[in-house]
N, C-alpha and C. Protein backbone atom coordinates (compact mmCIF):
# COMPACT_ATOMS: atom_id res chain seq x y z
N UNK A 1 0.81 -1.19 0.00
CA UNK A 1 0.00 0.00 0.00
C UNK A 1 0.86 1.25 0.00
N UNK A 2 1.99 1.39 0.75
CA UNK A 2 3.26 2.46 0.68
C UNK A 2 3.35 2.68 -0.97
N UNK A 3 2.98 2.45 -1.81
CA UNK A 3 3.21 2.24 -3.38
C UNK A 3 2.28 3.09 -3.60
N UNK A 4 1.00 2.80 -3.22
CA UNK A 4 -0.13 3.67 -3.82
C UNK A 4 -0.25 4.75 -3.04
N UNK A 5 0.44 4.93 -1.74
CA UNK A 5 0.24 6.26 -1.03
C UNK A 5 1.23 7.38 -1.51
N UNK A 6 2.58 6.30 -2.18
CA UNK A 6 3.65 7.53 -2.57
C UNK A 6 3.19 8.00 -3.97
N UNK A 7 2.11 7.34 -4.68
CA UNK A 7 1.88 7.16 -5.75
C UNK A 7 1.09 8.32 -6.20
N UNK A 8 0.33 8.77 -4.82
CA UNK A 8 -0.81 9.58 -4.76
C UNK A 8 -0.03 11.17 -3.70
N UNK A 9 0.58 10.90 -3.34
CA UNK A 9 1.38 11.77 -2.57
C UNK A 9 2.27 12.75 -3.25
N UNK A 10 2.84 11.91 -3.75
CA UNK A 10 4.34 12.67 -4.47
C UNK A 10 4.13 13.36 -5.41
N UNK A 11 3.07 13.38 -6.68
CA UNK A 11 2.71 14.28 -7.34
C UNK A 11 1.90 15.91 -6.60
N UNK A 12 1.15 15.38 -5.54
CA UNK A 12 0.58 16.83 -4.50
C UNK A 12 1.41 17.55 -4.15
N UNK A 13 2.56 16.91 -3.41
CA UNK A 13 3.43 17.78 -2.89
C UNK A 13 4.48 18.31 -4.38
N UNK A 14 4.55 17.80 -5.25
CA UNK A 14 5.61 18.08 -6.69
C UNK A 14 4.83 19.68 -6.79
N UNK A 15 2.92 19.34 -6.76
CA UNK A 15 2.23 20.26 -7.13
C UNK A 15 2.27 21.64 -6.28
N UNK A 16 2.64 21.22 -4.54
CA UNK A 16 2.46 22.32 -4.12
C UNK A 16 3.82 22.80 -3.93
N UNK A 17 4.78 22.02 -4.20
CA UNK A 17 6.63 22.64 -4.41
C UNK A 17 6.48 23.46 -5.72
N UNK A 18 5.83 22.92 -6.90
CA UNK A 18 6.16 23.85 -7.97
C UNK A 18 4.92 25.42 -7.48
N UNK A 19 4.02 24.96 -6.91
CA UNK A 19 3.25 26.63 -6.72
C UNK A 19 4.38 27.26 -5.72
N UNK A 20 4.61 26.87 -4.82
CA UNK A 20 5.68 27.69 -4.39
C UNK A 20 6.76 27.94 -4.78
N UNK A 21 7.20 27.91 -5.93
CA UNK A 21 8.30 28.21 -6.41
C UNK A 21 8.19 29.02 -7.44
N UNK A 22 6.90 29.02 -8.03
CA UNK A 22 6.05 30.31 -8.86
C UNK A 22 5.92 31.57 -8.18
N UNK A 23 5.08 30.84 -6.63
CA UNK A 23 4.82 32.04 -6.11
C UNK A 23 6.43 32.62 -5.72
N UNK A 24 7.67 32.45 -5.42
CA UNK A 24 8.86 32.98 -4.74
C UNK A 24 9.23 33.35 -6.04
N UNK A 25 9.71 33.04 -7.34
CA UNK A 25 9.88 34.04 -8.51
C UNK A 25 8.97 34.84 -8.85
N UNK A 26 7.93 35.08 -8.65
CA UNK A 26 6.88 36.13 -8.82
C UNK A 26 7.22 37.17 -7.92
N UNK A 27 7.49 37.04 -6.47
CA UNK A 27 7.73 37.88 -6.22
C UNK A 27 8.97 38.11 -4.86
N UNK A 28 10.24 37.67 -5.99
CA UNK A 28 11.43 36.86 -5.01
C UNK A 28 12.38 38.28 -4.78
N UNK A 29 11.91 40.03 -5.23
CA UNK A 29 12.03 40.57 -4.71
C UNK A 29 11.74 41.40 -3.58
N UNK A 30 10.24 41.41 -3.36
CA UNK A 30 9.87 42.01 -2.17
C UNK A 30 9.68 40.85 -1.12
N UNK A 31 10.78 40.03 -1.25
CA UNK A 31 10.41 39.10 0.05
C UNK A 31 10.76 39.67 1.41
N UNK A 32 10.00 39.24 2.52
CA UNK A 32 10.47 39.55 3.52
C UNK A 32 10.95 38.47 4.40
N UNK A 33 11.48 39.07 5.76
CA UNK A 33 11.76 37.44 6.68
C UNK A 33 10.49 36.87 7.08
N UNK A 34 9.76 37.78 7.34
CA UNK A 34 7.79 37.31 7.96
C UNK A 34 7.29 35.98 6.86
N UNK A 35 7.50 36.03 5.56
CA UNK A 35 7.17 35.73 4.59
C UNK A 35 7.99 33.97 4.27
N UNK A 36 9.40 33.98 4.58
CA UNK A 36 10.15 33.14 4.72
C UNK A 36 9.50 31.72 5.54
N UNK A 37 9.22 32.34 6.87
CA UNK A 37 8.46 31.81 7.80
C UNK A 37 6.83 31.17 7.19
N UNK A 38 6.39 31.81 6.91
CA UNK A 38 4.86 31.17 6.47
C UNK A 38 5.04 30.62 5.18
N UNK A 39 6.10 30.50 4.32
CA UNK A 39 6.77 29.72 3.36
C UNK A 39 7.33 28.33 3.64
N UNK A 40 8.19 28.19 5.05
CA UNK A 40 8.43 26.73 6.08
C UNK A 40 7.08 26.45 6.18
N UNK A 41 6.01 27.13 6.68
CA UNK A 41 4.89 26.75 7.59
C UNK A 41 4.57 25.79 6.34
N UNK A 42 3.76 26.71 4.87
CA UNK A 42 3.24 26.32 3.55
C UNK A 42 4.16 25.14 3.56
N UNK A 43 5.10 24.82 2.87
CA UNK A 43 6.03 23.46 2.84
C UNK A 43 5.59 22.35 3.41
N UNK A 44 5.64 22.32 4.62
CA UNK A 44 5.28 21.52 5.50
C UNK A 44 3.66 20.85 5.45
N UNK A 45 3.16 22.30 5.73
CA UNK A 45 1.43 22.12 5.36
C UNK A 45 1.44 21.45 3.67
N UNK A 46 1.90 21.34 2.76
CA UNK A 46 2.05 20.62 1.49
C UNK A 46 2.55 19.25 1.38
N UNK A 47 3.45 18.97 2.15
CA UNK A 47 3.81 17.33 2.15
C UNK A 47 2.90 16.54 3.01
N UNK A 48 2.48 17.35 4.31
CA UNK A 48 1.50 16.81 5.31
C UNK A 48 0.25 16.47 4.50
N UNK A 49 -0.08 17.54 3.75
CA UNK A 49 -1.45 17.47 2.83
C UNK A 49 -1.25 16.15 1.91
N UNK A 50 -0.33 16.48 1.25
CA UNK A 50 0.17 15.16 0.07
C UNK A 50 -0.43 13.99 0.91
N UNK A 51 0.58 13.70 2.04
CA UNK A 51 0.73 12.38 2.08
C UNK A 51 -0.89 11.87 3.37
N UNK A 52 -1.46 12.49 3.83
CA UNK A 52 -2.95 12.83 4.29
C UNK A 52 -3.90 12.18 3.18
N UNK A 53 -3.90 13.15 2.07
CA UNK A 53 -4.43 12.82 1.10
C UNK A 53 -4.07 11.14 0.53
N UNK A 54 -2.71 10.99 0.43
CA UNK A 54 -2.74 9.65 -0.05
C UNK A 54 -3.19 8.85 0.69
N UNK A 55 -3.00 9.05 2.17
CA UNK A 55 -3.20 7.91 3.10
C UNK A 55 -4.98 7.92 3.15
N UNK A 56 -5.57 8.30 2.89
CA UNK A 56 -6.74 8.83 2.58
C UNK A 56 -7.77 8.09 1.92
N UNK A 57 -7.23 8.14 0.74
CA UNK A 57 -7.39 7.48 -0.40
C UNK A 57 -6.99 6.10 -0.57
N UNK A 58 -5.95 5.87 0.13
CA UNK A 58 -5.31 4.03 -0.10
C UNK A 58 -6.13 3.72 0.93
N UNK A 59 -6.25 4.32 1.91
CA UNK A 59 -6.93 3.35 3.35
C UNK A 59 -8.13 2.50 2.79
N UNK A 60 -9.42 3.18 2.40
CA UNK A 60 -10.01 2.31 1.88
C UNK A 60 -10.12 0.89 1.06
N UNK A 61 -9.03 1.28 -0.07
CA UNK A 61 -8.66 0.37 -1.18
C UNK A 61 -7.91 -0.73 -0.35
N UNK A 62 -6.82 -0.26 0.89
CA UNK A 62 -6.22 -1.51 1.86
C UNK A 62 -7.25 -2.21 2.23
N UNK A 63 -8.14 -1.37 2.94
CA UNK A 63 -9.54 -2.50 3.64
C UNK A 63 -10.35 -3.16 2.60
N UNK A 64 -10.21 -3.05 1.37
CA UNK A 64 -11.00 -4.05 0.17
C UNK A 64 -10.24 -4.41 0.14
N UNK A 65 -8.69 -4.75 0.06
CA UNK A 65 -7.56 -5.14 -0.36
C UNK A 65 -7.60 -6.52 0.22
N UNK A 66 -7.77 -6.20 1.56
CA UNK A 66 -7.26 -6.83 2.92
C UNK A 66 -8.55 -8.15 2.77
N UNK A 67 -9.86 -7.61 2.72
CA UNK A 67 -11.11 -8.24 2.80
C UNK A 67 -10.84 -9.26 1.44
N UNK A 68 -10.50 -8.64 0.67
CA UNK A 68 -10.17 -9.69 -1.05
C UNK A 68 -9.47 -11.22 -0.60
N UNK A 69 -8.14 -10.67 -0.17
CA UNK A 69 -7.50 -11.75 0.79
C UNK A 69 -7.94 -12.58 1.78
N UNK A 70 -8.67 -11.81 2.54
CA UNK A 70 -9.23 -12.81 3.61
C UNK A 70 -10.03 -13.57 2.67
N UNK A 71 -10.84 -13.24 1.80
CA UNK A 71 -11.97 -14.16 1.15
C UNK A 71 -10.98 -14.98 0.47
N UNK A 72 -10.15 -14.93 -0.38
CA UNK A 72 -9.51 -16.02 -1.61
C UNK A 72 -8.66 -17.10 -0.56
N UNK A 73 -8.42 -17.11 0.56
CA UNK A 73 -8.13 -17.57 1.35
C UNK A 73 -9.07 -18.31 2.00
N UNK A 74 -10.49 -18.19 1.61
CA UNK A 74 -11.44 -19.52 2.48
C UNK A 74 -12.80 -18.62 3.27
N UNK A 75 -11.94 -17.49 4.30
CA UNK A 75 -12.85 -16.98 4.79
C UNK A 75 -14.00 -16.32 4.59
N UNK A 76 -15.37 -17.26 4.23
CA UNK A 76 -16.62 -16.41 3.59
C UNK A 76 -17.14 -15.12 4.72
N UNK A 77 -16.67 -15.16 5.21
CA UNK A 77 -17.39 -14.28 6.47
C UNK A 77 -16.68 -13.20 6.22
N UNK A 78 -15.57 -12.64 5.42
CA UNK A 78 -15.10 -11.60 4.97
C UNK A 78 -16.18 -10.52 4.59
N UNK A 79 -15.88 -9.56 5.40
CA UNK A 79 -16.72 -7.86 4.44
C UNK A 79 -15.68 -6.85 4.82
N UNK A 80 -16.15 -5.76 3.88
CA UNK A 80 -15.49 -4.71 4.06
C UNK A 80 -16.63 -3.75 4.46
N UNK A 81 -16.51 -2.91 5.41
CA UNK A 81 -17.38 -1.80 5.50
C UNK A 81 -16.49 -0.53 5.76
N UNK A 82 -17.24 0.32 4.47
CA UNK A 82 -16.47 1.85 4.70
C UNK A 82 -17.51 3.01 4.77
N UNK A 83 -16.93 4.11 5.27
CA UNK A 83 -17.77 5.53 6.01
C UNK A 83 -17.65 6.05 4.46
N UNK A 84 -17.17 6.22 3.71
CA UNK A 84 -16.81 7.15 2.60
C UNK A 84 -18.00 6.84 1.70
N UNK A 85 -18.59 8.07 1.15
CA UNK A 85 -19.93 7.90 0.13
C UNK A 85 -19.46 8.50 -1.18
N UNK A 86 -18.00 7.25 -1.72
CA UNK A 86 -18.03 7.64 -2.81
C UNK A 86 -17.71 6.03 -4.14
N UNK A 87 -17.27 6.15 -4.90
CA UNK A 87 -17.39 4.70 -5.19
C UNK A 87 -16.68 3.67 -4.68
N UNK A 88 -15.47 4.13 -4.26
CA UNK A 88 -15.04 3.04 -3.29
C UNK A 88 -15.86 2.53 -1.98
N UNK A 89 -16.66 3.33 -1.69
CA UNK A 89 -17.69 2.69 -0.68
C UNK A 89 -18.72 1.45 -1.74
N UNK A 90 -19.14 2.33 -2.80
CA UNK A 90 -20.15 1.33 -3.70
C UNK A 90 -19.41 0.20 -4.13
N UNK A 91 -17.49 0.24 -4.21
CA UNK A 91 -17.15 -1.06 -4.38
C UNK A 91 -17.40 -1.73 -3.19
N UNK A 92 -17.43 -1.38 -1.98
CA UNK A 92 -17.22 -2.02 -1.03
C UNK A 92 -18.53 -3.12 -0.84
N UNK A 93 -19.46 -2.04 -1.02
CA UNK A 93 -21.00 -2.92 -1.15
C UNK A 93 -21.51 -4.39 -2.20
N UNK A 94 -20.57 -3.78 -3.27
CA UNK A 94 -20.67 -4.86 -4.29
C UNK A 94 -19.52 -5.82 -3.94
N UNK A 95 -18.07 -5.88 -3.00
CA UNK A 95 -17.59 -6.54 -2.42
C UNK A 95 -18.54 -7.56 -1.79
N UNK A 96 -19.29 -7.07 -0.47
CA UNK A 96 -19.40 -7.90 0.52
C UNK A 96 -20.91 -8.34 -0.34
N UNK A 97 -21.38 -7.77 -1.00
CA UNK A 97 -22.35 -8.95 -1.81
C UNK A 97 -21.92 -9.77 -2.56
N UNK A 98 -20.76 -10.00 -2.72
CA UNK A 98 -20.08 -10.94 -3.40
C UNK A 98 -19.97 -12.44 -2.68
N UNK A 99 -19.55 -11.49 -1.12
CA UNK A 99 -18.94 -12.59 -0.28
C UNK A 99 -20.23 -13.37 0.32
N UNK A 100 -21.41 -12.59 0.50
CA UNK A 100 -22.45 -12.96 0.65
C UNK A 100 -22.81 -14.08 -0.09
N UNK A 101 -22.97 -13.89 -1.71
CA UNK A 101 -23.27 -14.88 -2.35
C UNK A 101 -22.48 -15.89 -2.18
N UNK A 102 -21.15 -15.79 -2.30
CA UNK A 102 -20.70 -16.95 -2.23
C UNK A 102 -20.89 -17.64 -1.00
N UNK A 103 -20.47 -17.03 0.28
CA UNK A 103 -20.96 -17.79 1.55
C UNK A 103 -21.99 -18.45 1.12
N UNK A 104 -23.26 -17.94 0.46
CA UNK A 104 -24.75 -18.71 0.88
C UNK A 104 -24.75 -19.83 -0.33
N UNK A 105 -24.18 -19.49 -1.25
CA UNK A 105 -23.31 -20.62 -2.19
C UNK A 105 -22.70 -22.33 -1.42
N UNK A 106 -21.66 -21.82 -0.92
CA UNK A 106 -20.95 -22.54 -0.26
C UNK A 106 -21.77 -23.80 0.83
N UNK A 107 -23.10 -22.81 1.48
CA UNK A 107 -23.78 -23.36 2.47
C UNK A 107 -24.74 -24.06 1.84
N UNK A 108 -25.39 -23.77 0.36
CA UNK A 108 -26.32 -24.53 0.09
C UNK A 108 -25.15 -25.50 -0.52
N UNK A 109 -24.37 -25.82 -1.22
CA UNK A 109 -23.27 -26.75 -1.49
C UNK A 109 -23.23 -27.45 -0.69
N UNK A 110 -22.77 -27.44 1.00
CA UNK A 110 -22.50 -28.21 1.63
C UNK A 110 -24.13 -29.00 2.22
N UNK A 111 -25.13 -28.04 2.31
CA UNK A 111 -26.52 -28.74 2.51
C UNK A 111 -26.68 -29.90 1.46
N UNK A 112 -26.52 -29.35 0.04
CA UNK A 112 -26.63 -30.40 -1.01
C UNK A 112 -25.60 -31.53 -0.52
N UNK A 113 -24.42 -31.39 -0.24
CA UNK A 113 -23.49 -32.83 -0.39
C UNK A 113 -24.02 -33.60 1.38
N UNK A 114 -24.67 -32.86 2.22
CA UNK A 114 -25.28 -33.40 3.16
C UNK A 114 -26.59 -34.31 2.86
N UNK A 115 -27.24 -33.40 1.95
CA UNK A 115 -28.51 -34.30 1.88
C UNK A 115 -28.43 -35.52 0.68
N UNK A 116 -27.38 -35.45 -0.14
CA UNK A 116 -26.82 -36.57 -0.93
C UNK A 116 -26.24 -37.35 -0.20
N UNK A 117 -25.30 -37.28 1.01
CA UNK A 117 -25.05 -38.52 1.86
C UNK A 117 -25.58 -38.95 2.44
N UNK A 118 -27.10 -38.50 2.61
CA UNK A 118 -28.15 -39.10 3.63
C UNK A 118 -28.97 -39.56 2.53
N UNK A 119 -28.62 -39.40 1.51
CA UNK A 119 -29.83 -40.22 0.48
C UNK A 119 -28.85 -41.79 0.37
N UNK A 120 -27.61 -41.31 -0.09
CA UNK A 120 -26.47 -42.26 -0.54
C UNK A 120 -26.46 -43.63 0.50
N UNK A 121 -26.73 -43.08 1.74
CA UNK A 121 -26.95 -43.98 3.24
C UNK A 121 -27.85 -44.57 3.47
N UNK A 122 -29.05 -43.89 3.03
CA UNK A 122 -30.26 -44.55 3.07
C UNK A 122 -30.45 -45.53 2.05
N UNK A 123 -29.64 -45.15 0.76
CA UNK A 123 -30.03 -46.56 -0.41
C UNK A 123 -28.79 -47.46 -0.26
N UNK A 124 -28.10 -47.10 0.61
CA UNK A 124 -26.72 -48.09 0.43
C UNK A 124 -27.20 -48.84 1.71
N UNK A 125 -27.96 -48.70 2.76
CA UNK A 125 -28.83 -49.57 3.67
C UNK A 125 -29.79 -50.39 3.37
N UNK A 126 -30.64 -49.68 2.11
CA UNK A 126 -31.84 -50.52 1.22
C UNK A 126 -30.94 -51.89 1.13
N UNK A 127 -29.75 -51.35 -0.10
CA UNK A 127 -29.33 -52.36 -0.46
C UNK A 127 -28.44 -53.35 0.01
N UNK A 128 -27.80 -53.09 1.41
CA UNK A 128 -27.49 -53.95 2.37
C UNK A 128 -28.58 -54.85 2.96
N UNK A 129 -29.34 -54.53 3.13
CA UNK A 129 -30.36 -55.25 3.83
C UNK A 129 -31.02 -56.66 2.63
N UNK A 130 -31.34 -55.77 1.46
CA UNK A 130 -31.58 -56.79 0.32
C UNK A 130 -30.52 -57.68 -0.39
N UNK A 131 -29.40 -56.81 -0.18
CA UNK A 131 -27.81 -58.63 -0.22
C UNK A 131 -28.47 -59.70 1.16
N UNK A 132 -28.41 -58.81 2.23
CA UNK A 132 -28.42 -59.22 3.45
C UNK A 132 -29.68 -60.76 3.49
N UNK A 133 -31.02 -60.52 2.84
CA UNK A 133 -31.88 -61.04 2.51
C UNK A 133 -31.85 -62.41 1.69
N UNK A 134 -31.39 -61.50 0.20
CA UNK A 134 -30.65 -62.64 -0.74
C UNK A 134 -30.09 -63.59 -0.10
N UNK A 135 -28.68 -63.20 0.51
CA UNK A 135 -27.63 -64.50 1.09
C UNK A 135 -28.53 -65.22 2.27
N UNK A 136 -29.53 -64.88 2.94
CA UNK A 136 -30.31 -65.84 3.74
C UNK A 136 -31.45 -67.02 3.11
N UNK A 137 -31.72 -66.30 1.78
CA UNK A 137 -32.45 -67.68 1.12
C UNK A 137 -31.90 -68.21 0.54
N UNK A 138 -30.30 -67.53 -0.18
CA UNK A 138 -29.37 -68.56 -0.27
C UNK A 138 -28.79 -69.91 0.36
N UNK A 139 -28.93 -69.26 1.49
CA UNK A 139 -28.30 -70.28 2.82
C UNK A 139 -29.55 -70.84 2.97
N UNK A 140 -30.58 -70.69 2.81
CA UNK A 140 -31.86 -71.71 2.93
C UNK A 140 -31.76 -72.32 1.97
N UNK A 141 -32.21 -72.16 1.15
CA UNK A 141 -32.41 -72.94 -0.38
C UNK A 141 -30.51 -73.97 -0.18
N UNK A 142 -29.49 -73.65 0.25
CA UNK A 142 -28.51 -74.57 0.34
C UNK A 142 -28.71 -75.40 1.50
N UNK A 143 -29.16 -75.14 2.14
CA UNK A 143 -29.56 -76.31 3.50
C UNK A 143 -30.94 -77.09 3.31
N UNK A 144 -31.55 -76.49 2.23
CA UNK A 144 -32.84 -77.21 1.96
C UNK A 144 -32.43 -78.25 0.78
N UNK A 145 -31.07 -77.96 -0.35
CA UNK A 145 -30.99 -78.67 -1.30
C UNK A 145 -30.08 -79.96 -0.64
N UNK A 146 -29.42 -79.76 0.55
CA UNK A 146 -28.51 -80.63 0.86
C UNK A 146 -29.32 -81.68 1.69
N UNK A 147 -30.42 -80.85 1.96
CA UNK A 147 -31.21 -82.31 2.98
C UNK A 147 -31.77 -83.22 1.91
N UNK A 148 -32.35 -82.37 0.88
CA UNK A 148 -32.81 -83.50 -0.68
C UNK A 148 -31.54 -84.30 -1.08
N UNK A 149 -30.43 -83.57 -1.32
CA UNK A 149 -29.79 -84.46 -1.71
C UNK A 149 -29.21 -85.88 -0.29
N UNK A 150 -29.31 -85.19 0.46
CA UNK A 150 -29.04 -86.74 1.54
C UNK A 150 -30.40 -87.61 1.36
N UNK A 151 -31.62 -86.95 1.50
CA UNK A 151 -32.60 -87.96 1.18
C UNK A 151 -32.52 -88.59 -0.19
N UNK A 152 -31.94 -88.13 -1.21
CA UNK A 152 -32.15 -89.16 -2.38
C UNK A 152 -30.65 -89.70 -2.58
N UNK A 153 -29.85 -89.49 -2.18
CA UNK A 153 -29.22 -90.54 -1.52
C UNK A 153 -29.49 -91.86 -0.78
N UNK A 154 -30.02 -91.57 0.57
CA UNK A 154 -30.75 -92.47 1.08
C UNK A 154 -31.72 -93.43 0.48
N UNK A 155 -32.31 -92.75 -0.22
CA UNK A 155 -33.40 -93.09 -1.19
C UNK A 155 -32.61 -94.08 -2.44
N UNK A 156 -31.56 -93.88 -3.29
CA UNK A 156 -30.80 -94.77 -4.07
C UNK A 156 -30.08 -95.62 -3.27
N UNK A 157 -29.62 -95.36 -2.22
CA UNK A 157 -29.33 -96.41 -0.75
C UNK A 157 -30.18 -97.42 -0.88
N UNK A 158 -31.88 -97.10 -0.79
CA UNK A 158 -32.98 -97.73 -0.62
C UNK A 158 -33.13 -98.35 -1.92
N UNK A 159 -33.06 -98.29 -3.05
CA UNK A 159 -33.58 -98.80 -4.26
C UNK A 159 -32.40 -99.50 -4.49
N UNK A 160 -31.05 -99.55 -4.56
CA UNK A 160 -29.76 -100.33 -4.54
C UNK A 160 -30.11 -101.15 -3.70
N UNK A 161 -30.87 -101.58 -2.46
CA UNK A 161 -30.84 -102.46 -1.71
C UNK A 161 -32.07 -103.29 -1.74
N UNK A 162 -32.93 -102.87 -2.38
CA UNK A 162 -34.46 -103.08 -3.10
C UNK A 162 -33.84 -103.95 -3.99
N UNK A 163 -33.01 -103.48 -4.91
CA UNK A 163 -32.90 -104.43 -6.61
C UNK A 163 -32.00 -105.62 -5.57
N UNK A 164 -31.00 -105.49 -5.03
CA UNK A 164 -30.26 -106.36 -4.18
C UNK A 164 -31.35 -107.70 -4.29
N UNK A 165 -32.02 -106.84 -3.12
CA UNK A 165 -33.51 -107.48 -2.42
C UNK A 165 -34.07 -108.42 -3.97
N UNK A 166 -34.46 -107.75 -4.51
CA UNK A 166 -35.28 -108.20 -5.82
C UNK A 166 -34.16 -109.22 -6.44
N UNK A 167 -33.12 -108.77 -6.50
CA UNK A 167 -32.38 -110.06 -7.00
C UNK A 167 -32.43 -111.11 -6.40
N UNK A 168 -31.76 -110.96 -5.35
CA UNK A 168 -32.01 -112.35 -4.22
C UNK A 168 -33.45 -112.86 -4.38
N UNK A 169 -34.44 -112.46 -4.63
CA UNK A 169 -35.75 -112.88 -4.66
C UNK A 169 -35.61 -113.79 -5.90
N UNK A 170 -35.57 -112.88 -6.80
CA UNK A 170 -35.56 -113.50 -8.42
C UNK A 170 -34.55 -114.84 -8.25
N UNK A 171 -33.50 -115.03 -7.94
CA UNK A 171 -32.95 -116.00 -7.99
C UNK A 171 -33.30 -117.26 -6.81
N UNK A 172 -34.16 -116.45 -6.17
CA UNK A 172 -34.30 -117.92 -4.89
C UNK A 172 -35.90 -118.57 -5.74
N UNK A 173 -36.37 -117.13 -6.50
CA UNK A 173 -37.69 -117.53 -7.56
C UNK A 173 -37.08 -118.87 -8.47
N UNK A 174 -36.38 -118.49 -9.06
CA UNK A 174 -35.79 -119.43 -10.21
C UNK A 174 -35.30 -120.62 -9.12
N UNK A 175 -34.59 -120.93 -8.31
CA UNK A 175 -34.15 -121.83 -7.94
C UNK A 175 -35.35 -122.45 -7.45
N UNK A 176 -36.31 -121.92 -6.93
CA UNK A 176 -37.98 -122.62 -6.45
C UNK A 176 -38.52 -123.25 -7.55
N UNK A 177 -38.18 -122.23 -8.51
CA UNK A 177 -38.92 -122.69 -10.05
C UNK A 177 -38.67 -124.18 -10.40
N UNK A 178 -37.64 -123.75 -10.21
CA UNK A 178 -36.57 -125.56 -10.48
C UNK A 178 -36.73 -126.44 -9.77
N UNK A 179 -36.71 -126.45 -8.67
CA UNK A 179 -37.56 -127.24 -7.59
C UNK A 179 -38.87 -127.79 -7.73
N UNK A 180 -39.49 -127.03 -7.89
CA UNK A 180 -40.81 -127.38 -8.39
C UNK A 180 -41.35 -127.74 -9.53
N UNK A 181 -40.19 -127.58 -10.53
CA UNK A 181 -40.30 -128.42 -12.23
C UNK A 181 -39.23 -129.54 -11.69
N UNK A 182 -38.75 -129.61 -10.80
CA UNK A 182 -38.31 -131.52 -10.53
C UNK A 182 -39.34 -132.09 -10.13
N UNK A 183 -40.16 -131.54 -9.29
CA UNK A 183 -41.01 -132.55 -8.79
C UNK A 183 -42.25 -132.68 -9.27
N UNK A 184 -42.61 -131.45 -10.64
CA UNK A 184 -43.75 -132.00 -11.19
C UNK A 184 -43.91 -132.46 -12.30
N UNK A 185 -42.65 -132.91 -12.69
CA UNK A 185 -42.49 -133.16 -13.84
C UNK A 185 -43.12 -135.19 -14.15
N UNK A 186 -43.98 -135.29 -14.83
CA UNK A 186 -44.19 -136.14 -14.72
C UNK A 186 -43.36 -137.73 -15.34
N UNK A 187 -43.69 -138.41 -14.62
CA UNK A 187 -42.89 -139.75 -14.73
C UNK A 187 -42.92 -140.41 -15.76
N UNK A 188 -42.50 -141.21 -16.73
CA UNK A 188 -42.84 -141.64 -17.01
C UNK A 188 -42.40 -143.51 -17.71
């Protein structure tokens, strides 16, 4: 800011060194010592003015300066407020409506990515619960297929021991058969 105050300074006082130096050749013969004196005073009162004036003028532009920074840096809560009713005040206004918007920006942003993780939670629970579901009639339907398959197991257990059965029958049949075509076979 020392940049824009010497910036704004140094030409005032250039301005009020060259009037006084008009005014002392204008009239650098009837000077007096009285005159000398309120010539130090003027001087003085001219650089004081200068640099018044600059500081004046930058102060504001520092406090938008300053507020710019705080905002690009994160802080939405940044404003500038200034006393001066001239456009640097009207920048100031269109400043902190800036910061405004964006703050209320920022807040509906973060409402939105809030109420998307509570949607995201709620269907990523739906669909836990419905894996959760699935793999239980999985695990049924596998404890229900394994008891069929031990029963038809059991069951070809049972029919392997049936034909067994049926064989042994069939052959004690035939050997009866034979038995009983020896002895009815007639004599003759």
């Amino acid at each position: 800011m020392a940049k824009l105050t010497s910036k704004i300074a140094i030409p005032i006082i250039l301005v009020g060194v060259f009037g006084i130096a008009v005014f002392i050749a204008l009239n650098y013969e009837r000077l007096e010592p009285g005159f000398y004196f309120i010539l130090i005073l003027f001087t003085i009162y001219v650089f004081f003015f200068g640099f018044a004036t600059g500081q004046n003028i930058t102060s504001p532009v520092k406090k938008i300066l300053d507020g710019a920074r705080e905002l690009s840096k994160g802080d939405l809560s940044s404003r500038v407020y200034l006393e001066t009713k001239d456009e640097l005040s009207e920048l100031a206004k269109i400043f902190n409506k800036i910061a405004e918007e964006l703050e209320v920006s920022h807040q509906q942003g973060e409402e939105v990515e809030k109420s998307i993780g509570i949607k995201v939670m709620a269907r990523t629970k739906e669909l836990e619960e419905t894996i959760n579901a699935l793999e239980q009639k999985v695990k049924n339907r596998t404890i229900e297929l394994e008891r069929l398959i031990e029963e038809s197991n059991k069951l070809q257990e049972d029919v392997k021991g049936k034909k067994e059965e049926t064989t042994q029958l069939r052959k004690e049949l035939g050997d009866f058969k034979q038995k009983i075509s020896k002895y009815s076979k007639p004599k003759l």
